[in-house]
N, C-alpha and C. Protein backbone atom coordinates (compact mmCIF):
# COMPACT_ATOMS: atom_id res chain seq x y z
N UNK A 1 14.95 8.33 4.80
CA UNK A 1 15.50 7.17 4.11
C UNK A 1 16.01 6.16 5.13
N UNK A 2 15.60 4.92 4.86
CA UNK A 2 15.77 3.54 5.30
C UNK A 2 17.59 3.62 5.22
N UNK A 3 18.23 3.49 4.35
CA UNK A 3 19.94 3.42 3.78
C UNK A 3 20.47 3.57 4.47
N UNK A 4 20.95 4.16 5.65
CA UNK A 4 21.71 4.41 6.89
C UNK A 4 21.68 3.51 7.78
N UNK A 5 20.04 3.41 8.60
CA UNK A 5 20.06 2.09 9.15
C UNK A 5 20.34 0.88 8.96
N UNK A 6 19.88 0.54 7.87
CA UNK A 6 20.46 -0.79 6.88
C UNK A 6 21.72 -0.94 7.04
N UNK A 7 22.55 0.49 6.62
CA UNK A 7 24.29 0.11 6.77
C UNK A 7 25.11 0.16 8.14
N UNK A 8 24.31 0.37 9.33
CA UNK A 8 24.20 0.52 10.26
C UNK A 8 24.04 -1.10 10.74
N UNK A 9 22.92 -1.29 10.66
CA UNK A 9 23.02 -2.52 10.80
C UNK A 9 23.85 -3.65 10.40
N UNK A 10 23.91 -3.85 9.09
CA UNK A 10 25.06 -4.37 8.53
C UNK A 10 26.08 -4.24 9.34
N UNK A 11 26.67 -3.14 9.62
CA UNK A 11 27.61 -2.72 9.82
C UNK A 11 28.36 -3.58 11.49
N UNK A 12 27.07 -3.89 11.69
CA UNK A 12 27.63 -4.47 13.87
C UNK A 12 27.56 -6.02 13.29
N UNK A 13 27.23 -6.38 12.41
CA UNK A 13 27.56 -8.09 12.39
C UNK A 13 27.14 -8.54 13.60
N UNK A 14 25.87 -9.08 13.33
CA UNK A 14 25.44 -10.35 14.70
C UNK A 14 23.90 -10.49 13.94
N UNK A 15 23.93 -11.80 14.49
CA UNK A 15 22.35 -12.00 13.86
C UNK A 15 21.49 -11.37 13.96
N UNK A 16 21.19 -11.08 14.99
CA UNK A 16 20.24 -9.86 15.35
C UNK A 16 19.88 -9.17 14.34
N UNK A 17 20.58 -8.02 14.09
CA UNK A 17 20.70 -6.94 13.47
C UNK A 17 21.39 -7.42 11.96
N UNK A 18 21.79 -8.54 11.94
CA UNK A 18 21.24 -8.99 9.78
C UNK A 18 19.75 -9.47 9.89
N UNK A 19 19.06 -9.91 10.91
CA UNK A 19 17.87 -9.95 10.20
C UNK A 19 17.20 -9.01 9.93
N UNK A 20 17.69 -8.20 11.26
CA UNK A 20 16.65 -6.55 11.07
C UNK A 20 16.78 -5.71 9.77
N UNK A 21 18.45 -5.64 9.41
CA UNK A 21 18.77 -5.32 7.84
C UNK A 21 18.16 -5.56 6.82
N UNK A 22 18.01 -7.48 6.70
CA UNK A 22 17.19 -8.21 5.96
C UNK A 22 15.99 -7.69 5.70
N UNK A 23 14.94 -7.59 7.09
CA UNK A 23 13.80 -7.32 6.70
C UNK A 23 13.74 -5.85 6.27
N UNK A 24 14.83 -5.01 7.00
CA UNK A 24 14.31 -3.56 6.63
C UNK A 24 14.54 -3.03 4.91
N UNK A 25 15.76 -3.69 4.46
CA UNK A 25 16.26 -3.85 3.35
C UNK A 25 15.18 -4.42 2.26
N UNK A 26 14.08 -5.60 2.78
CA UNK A 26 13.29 -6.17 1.86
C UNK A 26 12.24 -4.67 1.89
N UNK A 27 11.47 -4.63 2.96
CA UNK A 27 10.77 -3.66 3.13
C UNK A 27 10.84 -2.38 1.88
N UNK A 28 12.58 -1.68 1.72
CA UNK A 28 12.50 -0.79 1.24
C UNK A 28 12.34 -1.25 -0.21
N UNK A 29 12.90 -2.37 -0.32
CA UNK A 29 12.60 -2.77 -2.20
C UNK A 29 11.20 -2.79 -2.39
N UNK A 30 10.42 -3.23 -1.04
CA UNK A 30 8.93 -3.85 -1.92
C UNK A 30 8.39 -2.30 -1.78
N UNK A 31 8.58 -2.09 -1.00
CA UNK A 31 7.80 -0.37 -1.11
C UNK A 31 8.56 0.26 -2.33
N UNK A 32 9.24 0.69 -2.41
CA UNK A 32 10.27 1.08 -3.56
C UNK A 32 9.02 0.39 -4.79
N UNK A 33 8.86 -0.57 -4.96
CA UNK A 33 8.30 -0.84 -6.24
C UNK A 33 6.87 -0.60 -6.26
N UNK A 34 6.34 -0.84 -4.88
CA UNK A 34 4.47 -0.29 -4.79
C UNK A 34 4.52 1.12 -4.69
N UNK A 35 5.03 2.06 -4.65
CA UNK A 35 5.22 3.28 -5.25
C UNK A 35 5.00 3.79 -5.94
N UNK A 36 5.95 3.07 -7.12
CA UNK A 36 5.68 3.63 -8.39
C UNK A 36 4.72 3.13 -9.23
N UNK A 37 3.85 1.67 -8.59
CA UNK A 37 3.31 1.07 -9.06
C UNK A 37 1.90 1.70 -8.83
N UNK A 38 1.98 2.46 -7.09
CA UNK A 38 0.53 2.90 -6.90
C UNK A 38 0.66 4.60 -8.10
N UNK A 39 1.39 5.00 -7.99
CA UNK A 39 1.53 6.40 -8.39
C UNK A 39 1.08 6.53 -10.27
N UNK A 40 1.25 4.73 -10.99
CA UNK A 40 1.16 4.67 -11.93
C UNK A 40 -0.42 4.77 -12.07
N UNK A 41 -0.70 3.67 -11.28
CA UNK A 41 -2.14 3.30 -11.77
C UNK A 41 -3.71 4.25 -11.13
N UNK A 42 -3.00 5.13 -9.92
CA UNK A 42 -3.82 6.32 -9.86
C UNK A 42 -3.33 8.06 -10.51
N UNK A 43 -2.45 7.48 -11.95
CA UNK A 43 -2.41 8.65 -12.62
C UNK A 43 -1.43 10.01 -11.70
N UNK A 44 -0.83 9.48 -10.76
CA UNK A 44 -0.24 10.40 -9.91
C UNK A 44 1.07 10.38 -10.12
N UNK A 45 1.97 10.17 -11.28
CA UNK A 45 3.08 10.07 -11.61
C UNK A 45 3.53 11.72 -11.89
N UNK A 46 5.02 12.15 -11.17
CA UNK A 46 5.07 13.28 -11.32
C UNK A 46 6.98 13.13 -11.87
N UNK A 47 7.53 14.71 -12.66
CA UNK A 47 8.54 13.87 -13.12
C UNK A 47 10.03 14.05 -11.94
N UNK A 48 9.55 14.77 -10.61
CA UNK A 48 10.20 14.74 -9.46
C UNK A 48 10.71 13.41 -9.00
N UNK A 49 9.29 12.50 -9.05
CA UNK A 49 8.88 10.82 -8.74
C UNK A 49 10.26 10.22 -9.46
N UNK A 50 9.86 10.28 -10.72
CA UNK A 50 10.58 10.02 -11.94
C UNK A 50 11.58 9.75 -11.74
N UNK A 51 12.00 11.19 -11.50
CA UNK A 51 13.84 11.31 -11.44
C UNK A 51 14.37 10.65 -10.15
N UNK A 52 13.65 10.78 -9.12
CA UNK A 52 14.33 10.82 -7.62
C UNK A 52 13.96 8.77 -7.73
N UNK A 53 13.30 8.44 -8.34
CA UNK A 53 13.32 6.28 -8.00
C UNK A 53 14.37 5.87 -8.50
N UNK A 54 15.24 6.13 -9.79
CA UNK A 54 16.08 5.18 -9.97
C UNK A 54 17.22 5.76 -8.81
N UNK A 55 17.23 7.17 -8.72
CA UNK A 55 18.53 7.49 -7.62
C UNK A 55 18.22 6.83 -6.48
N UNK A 56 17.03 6.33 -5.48
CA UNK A 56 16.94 6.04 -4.50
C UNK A 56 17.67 4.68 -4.58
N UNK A 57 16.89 4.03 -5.93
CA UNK A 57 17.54 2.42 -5.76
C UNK A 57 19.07 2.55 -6.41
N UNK A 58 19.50 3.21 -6.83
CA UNK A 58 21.01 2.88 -7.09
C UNK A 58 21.45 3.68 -5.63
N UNK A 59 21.29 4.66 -4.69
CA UNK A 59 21.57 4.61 -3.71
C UNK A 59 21.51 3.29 -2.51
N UNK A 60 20.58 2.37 -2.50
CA UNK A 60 20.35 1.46 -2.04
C UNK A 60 21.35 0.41 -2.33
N UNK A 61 21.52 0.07 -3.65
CA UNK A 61 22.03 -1.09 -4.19
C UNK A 61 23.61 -0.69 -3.87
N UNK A 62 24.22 0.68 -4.23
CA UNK A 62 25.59 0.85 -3.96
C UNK A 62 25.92 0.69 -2.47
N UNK A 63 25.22 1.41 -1.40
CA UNK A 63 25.24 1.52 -0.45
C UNK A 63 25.23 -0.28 0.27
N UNK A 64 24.79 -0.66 0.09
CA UNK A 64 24.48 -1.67 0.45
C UNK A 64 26.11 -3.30 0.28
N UNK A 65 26.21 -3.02 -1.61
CA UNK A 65 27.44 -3.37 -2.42
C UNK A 65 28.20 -2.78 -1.61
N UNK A 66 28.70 -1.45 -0.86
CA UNK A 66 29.90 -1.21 -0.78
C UNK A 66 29.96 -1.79 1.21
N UNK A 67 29.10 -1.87 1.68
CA UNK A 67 29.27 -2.38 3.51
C UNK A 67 29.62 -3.91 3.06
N UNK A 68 28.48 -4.98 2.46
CA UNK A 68 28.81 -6.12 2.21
C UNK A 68 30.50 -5.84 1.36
N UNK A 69 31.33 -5.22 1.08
CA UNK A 69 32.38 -5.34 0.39
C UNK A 69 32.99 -5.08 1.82
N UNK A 70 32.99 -4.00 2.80
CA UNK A 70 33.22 -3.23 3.71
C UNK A 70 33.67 -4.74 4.64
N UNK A 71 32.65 -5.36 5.09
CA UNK A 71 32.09 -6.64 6.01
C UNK A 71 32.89 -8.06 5.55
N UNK A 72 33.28 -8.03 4.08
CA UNK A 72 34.14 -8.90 3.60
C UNK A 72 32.99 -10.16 3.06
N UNK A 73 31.75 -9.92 3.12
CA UNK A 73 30.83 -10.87 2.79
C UNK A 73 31.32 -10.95 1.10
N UNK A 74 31.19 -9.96 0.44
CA UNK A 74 31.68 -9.67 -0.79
C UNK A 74 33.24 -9.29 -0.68
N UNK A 75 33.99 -10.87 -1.69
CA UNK A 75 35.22 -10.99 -0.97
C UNK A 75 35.20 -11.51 -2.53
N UNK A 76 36.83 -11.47 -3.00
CA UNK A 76 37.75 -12.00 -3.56
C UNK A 76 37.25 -11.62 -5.23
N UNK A 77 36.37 -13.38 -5.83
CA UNK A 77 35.62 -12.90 -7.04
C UNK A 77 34.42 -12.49 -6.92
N UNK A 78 33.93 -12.17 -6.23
CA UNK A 78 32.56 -11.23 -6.18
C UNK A 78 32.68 -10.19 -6.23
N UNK A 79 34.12 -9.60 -5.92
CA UNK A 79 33.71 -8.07 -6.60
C UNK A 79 34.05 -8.05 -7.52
N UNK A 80 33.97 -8.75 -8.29
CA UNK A 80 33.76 -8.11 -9.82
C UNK A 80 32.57 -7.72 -10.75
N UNK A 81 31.66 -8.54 -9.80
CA UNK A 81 30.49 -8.27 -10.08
C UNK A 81 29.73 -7.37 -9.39
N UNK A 82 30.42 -7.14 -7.73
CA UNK A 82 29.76 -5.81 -7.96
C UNK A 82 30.64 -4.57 -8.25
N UNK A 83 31.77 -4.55 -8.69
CA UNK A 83 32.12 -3.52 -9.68
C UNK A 83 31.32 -3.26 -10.73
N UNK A 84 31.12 -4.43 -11.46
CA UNK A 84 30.17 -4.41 -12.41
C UNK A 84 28.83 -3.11 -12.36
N UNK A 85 28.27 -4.26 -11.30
CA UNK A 85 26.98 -2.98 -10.69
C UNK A 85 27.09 -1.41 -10.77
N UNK A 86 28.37 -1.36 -10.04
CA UNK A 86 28.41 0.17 -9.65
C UNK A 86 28.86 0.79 -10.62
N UNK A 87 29.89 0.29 -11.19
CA UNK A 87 30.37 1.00 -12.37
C UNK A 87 28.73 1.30 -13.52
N UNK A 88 28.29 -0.02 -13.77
CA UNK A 88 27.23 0.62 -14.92
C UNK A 88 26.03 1.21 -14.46
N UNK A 89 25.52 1.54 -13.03
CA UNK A 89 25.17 2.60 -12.44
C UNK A 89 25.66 3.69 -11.92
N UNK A 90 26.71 4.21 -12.30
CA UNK A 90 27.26 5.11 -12.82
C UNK A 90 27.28 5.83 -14.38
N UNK A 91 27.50 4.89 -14.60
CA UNK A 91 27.69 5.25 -16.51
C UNK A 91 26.67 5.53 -16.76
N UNK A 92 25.24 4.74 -16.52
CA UNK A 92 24.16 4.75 -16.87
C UNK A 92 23.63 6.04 -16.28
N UNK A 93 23.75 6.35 -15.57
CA UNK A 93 23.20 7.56 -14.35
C UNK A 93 23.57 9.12 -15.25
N UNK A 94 24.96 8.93 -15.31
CA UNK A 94 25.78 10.03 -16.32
C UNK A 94 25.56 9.96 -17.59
N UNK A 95 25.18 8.88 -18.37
CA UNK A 95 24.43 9.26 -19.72
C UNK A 95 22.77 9.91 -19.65
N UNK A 96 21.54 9.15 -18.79
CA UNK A 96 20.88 9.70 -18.93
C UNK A 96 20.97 11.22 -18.19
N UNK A 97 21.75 11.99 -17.37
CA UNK A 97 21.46 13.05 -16.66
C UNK A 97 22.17 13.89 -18.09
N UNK A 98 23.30 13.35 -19.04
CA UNK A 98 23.47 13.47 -20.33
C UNK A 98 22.31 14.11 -21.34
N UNK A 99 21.21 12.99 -21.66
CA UNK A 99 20.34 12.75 -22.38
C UNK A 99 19.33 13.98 -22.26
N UNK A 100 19.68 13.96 -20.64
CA UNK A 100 17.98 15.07 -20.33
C UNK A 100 18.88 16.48 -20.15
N UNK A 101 19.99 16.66 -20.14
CA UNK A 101 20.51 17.81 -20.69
C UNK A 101 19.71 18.53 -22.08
N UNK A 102 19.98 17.16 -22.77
CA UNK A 102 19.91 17.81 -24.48
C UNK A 102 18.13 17.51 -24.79
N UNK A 103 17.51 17.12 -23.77
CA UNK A 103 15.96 16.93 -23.78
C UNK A 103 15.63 15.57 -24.62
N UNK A 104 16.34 14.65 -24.24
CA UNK A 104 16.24 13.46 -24.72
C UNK A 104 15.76 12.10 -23.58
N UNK A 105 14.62 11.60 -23.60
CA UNK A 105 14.27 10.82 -22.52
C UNK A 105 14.56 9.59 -22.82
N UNK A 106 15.40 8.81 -21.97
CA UNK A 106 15.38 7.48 -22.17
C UNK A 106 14.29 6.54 -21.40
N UNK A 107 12.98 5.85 -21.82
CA UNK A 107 12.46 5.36 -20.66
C UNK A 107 13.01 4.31 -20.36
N UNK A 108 12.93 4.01 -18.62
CA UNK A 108 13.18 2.52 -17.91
C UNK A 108 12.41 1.32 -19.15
N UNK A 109 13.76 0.10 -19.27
CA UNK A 109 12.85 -0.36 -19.97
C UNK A 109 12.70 -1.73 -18.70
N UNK A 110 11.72 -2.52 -19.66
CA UNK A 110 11.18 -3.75 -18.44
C UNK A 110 12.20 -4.66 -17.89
N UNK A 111 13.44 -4.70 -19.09
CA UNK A 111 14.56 -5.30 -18.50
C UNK A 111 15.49 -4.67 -17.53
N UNK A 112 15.41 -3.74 -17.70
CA UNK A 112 16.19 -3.22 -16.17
C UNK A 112 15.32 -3.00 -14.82
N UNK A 113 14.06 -2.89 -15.08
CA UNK A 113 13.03 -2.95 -14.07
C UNK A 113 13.60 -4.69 -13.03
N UNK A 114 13.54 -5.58 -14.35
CA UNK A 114 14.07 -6.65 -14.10
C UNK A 114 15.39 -6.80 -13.20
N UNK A 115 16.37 -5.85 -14.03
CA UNK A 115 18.02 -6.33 -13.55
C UNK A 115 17.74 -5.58 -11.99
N UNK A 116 17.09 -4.77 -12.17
CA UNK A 116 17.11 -4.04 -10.44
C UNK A 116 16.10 -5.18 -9.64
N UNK A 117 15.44 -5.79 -9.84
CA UNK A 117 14.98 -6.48 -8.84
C UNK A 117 15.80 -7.76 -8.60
N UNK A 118 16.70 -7.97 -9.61
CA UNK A 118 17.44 -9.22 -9.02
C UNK A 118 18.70 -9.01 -8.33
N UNK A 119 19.54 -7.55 -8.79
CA UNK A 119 19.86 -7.32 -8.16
C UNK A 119 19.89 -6.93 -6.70
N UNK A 120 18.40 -6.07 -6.28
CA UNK A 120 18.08 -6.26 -4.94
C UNK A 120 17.79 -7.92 -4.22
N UNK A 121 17.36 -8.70 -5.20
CA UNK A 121 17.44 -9.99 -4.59
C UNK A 121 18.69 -10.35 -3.82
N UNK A 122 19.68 -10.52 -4.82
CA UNK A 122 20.96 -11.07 -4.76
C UNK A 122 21.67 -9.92 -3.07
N UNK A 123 21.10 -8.94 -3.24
CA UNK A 123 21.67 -7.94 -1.58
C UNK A 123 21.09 -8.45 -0.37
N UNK A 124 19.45 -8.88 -0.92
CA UNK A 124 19.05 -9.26 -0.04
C UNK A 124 19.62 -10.75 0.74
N UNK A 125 19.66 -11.54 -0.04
CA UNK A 125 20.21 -13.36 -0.05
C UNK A 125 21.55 -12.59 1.02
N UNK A 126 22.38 -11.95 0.22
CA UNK A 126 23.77 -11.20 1.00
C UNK A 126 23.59 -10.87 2.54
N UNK A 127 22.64 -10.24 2.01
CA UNK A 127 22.39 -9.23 3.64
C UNK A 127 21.94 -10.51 4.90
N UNK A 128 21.01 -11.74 4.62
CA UNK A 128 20.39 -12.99 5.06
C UNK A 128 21.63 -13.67 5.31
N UNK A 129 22.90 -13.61 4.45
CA UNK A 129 24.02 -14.61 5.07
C UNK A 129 24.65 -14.12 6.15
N UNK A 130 23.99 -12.96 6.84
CA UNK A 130 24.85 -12.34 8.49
C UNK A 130 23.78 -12.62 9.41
N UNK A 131 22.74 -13.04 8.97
CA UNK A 131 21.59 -14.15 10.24
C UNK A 131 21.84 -14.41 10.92
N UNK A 132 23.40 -15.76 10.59
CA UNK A 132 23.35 -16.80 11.43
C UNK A 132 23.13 -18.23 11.22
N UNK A 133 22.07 -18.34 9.82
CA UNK A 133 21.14 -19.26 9.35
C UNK A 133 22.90 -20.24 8.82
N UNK A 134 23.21 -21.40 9.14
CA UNK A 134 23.83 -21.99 8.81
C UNK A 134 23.55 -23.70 8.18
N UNK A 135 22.33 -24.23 8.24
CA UNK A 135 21.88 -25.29 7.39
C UNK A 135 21.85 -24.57 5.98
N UNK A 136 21.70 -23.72 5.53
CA UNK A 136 21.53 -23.44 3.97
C UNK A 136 22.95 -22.81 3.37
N UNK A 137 23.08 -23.25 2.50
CA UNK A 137 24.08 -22.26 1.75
C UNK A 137 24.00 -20.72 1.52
N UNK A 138 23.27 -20.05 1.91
CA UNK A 138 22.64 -18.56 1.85
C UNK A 138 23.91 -17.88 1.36
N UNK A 139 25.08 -17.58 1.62
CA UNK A 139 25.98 -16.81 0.64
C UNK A 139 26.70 -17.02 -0.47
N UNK A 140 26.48 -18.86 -0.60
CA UNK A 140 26.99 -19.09 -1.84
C UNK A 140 25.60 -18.67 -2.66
N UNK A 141 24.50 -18.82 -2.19
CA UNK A 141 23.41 -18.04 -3.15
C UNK A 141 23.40 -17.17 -3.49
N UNK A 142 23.91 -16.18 -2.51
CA UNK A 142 23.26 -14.73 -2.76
C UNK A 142 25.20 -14.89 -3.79
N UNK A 143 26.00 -15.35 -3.76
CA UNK A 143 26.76 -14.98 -4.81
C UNK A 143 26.74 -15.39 -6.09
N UNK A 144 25.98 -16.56 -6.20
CA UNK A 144 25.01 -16.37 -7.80
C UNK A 144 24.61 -15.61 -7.73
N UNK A 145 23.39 -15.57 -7.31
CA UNK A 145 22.71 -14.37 -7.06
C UNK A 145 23.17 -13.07 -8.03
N UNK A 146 24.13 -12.54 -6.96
CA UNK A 146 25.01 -11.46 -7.40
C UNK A 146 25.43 -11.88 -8.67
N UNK A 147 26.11 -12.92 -9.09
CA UNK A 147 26.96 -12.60 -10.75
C UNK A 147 25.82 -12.94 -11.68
N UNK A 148 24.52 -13.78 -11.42
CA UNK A 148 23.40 -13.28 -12.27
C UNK A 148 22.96 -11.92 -12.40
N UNK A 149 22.64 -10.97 -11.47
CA UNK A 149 22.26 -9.87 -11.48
C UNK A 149 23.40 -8.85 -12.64
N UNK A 150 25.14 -8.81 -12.21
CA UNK A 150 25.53 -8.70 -13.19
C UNK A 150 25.80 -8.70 -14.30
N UNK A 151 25.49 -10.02 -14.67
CA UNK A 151 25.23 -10.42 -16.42
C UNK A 151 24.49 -9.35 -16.46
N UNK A 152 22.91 -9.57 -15.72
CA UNK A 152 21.86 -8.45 -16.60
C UNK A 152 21.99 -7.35 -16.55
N UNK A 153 22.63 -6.89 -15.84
CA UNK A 153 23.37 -5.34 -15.62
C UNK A 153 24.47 -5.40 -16.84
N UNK A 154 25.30 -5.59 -17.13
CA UNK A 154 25.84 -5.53 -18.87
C UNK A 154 24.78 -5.61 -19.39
N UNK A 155 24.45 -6.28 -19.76
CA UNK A 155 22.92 -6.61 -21.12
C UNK A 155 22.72 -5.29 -21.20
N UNK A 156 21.86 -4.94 -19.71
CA UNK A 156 20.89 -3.77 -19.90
C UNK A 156 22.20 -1.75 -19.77
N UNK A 157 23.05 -2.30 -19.27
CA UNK A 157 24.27 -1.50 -19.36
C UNK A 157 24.45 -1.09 -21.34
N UNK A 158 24.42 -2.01 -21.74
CA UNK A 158 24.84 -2.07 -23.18
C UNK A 158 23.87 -1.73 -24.11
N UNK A 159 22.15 -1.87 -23.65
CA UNK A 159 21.61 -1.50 -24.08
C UNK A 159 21.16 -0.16 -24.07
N UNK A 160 21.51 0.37 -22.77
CA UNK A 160 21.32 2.11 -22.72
C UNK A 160 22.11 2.82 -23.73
N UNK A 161 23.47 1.86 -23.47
CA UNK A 161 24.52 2.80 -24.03
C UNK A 161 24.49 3.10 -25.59
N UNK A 162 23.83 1.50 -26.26
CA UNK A 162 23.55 1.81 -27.37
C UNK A 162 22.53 2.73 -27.86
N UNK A 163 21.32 2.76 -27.29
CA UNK A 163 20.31 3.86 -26.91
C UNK A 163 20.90 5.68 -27.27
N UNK A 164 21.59 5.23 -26.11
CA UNK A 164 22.48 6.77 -26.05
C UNK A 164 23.42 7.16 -27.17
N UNK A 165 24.03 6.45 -27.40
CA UNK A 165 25.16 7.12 -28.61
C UNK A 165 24.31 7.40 -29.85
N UNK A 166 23.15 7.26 -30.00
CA UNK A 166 22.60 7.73 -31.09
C UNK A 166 21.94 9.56 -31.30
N UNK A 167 22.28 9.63 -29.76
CA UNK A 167 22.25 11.37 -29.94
C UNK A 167 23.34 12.09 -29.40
N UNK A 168 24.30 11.40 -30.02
CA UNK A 168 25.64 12.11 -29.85
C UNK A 168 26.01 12.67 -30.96
């Protein structure tokens, strides 16, 4: 796993090594998604696959949320949004490991396929504001960024949950 280095990097602050983050960080999202994308369409989906993608990317996304919190990039009102994050990847994590207790599958639906890629956006924009790059606004972006990704994280937070309480 990529996740160490990334927070590693992060972690020394200098341009250098946010771009290397940047790219290594993009790297693991786009692979992360041609994965499951190759595994779909040559029938090679297994339910090991299954289980172990959303843990990789909520490992990614927390890991990532908690150095930028660590680094102070994510400062003041931004964490609330990524409280947001972590908290309903948590909840969400503990209802479905819930669900498949009692043999109940919830599938990924397309909107959270969604909220996770904007959320990796919004880390990424984050991770790009320790570059260096100073003509652009790059962290007031990536902090839209971030409280867009949140909204859709409630939405899709609220929609599991409603999902779920129906086999309680």
């Amino acid at each position: 796993m990529v996740i160490p280095i990334i927070v590693a990097l992060i972690y020394l602050k200098s341009p250098f090594y946010g771009w290397l983050a940047f790219i290594l960080f993009c790297l693991a999202s786009i692979t992360d998604y041609f994965d499951g994308y190759l595994a779909r369409i040559r029938n090679e989906v297994s339910n090991l696959g299954t289980f172990l993608d959303p843990i990789a990317d909520k490992l990614l996304v927390a890991s990532v949320i908690l150095i930028l919190t660590s680094k102070e990039v994510i400062t003041d009102w931004e964490t609330i949004p990524a409280l947001i994050i972590l908290l309903r990847e948590i909840a969400v994590s503990g209802l479905r490991e819930y669900l498949a207790g009692i043999k109940v599958s919830v599938p990924v639906s397309k909107i959270s396929k969604l909220k996770t890629s904007l959320q990796l956006i919004a880390l990424a924009i984050l991770i790009l504001s320790e570059s260096g790059i100073s003509f652009i606004p790059i962290l007031f972006i990536g902090k839209i960024a971030l409280w867009s990704a949140a909204i859709l994280t409630l939405y899709t937070g609220y929609d599991y949950l409603r999902s779920g309480l129906k086999h309680f």
